[in-house]
C-alpha atoms as a PDB file:
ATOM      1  CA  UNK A   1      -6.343 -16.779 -10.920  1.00  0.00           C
ATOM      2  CA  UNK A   2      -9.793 -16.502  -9.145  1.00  0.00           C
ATOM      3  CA  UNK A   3     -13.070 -15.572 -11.197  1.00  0.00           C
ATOM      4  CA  UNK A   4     -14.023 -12.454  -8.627  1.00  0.00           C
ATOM      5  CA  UNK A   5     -17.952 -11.473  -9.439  1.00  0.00           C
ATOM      6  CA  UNK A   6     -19.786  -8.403  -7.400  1.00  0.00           C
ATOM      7  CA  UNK A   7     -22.759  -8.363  -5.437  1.00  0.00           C
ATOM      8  CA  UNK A   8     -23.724  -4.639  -4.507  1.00  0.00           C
ATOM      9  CA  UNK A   9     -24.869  -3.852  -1.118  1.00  0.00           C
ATOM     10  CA  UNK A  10     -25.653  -0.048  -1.233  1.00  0.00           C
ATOM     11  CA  UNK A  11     -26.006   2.646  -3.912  1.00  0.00           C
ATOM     12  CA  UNK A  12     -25.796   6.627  -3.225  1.00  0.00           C
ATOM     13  CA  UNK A  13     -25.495   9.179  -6.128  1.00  0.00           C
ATOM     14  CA  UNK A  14     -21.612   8.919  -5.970  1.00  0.00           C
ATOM     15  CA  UNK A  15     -20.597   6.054  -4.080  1.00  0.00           C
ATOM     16  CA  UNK A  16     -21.446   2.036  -4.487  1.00  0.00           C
ATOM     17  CA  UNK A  17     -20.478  -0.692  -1.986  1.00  0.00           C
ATOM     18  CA  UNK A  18     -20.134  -4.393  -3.009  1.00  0.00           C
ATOM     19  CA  UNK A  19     -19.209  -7.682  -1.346  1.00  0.00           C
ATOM     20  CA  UNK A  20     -16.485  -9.331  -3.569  1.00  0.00           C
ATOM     21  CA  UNK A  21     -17.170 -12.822  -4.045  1.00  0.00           C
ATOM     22  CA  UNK A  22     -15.043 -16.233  -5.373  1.00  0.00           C
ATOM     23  CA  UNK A  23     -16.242 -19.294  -6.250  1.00  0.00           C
ATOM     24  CA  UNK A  24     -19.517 -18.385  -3.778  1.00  0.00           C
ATOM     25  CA  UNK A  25     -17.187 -17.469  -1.159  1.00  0.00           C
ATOM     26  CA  UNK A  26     -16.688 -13.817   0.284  1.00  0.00           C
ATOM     27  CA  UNK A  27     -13.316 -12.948   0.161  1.00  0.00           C
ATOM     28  CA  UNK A  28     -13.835  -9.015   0.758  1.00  0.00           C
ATOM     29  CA  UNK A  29     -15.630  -5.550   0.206  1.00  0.00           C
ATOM     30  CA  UNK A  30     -15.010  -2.697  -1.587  1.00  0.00           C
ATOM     31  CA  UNK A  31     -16.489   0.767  -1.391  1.00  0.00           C
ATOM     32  CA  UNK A  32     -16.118   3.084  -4.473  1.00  0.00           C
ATOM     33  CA  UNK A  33     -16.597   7.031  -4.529  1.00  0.00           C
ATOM     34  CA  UNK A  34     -16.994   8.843  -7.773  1.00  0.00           C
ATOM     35  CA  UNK A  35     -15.097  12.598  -6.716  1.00  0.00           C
ATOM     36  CA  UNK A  36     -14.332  12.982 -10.466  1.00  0.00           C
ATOM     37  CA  UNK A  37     -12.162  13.334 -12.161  1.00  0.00           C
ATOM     38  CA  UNK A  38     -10.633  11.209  -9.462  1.00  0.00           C
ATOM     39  CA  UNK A  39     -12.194   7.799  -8.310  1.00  0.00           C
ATOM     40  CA  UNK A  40     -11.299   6.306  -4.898  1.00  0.00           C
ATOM     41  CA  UNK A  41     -11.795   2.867  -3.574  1.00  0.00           C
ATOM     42  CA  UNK A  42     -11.333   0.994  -0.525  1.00  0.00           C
ATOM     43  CA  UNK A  43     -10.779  -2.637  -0.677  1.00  0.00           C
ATOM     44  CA  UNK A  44     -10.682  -4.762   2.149  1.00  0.00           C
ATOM     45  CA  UNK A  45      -9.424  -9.094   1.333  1.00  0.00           C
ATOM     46  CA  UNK A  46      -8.931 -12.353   3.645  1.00  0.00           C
ATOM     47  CA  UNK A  47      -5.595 -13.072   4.475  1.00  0.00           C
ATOM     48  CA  UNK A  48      -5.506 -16.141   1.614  1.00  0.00           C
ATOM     49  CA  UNK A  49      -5.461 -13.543  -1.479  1.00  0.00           C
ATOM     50  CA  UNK A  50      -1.751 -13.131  -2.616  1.00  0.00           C
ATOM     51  CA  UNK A  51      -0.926 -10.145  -4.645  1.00  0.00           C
ATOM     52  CA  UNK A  52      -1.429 -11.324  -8.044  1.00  0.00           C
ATOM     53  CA  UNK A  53      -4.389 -12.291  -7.278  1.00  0.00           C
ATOM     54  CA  UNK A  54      -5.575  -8.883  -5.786  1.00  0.00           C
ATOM     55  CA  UNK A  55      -3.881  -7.104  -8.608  1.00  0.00           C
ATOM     56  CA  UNK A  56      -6.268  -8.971 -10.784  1.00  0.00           C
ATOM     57  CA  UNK A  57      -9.320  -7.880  -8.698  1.00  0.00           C
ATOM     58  CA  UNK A  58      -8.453  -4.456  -9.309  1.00  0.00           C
ATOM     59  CA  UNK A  59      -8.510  -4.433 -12.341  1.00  0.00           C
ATOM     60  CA  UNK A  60     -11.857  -6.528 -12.448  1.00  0.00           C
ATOM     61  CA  UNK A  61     -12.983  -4.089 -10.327  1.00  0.00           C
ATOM     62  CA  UNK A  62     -11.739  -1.456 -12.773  1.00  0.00           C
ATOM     63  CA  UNK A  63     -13.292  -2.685 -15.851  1.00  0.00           C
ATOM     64  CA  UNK A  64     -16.733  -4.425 -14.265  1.00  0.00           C
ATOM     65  CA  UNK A  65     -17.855  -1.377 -11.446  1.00  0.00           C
ATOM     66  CA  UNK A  66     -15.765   1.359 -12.634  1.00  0.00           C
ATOM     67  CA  UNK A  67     -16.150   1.761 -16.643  1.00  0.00           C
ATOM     68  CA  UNK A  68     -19.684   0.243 -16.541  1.00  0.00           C
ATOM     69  CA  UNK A  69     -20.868   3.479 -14.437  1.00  0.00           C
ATOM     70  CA  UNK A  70     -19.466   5.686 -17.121  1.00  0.00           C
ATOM     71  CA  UNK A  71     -18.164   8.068 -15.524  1.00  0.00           C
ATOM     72  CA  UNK A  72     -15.393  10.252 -16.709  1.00  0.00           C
ATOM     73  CA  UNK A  73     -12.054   9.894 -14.620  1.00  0.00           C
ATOM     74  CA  UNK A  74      -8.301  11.002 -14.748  1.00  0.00           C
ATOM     75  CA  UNK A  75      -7.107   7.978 -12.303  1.00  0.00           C
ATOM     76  CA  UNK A  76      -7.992   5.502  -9.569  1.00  0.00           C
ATOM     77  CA  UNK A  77      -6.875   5.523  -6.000  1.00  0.00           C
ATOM     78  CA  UNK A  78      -7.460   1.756  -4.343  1.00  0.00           C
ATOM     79  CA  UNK A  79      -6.595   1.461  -0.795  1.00  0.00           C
ATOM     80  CA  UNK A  80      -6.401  -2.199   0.166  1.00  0.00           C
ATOM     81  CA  UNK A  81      -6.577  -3.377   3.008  1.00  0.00           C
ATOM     82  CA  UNK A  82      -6.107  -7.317   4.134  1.00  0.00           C
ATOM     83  CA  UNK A  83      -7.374  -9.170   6.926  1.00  0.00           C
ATOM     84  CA  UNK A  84     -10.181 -11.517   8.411  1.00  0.00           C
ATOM     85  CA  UNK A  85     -13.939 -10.303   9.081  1.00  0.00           C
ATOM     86  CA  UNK A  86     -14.714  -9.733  12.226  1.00  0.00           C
ATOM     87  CA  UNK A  87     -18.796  -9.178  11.510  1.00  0.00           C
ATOM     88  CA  UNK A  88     -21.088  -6.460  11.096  1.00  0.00           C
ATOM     89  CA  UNK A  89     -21.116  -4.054  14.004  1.00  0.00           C
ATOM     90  CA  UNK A  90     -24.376  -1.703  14.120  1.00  0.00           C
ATOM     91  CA  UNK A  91     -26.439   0.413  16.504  1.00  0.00           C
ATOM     92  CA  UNK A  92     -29.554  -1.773  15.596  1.00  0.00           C
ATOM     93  CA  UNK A  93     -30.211  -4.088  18.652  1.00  0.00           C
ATOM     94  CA  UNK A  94     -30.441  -7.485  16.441  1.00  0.00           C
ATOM     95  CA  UNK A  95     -32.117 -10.609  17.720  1.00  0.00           C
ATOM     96  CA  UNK A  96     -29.659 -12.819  19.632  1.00  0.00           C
ATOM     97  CA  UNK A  97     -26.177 -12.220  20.187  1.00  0.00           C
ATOM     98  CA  UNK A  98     -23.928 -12.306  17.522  1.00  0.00           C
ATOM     99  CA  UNK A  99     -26.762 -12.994  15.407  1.00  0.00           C
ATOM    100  CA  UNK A 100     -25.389 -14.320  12.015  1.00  0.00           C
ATOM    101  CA  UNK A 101     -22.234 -12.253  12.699  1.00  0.00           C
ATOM    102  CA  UNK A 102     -24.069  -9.144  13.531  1.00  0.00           C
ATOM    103  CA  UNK A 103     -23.085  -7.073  16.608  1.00  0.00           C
ATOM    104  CA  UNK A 104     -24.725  -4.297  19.174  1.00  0.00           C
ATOM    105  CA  UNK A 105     -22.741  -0.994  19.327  1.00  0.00           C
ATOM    106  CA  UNK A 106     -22.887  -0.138  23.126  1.00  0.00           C
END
């Protein structure tokens, strides 16, 4: 079992977004919305995460993001979704193509 830990990448009033990490390595993203009584998540993993191992990072995800906002919910909805990164695509003209893994939107 991996030891998943959270770095947060963006806060709104009710939604966070946090790279996933594992031993240092990214191995995904997930993007929370509080709609309550309902909260939904999207959760994106490499290809190398079996599903023990992402049933685990839900619920690490469940007891470490979810409870500690304190919000009151009925039930969770996690979408996963698995795969490799293909970068970070934005409208933002960085310098250099494919600048550490950043891309232009045309």
């Amino acid at each position: 079992m991996a030891s998943f830990y959270f770095e947060r990448e963006t806060r709104t009033p009710n939604s966070e977004c946090y790279t996933v990490l594992a031993n240092e390595n990214a191995v995904g993203r997930v993007d929370i919305h509080f709609a309550t009584p309902v909260v939904h998540a999207t959760l994106n993993v490499m290809d190398g995460l079996g599903n023990e191992d992402i049933q685990d990072l839900i619920d690490t995800i469940d007891e470490e993001l979810i409870d500690s906002v304190g919000v009151s919910r009925e039930e969770i909805i996690v979408h996963v979704h698995q795969g490799r990164d293909l970068g970070v695509f934005s409208t933002r003209n960085f310098e250099g193509e494919n600048d550490a893994g950043h891309h232009h939107m045309s």
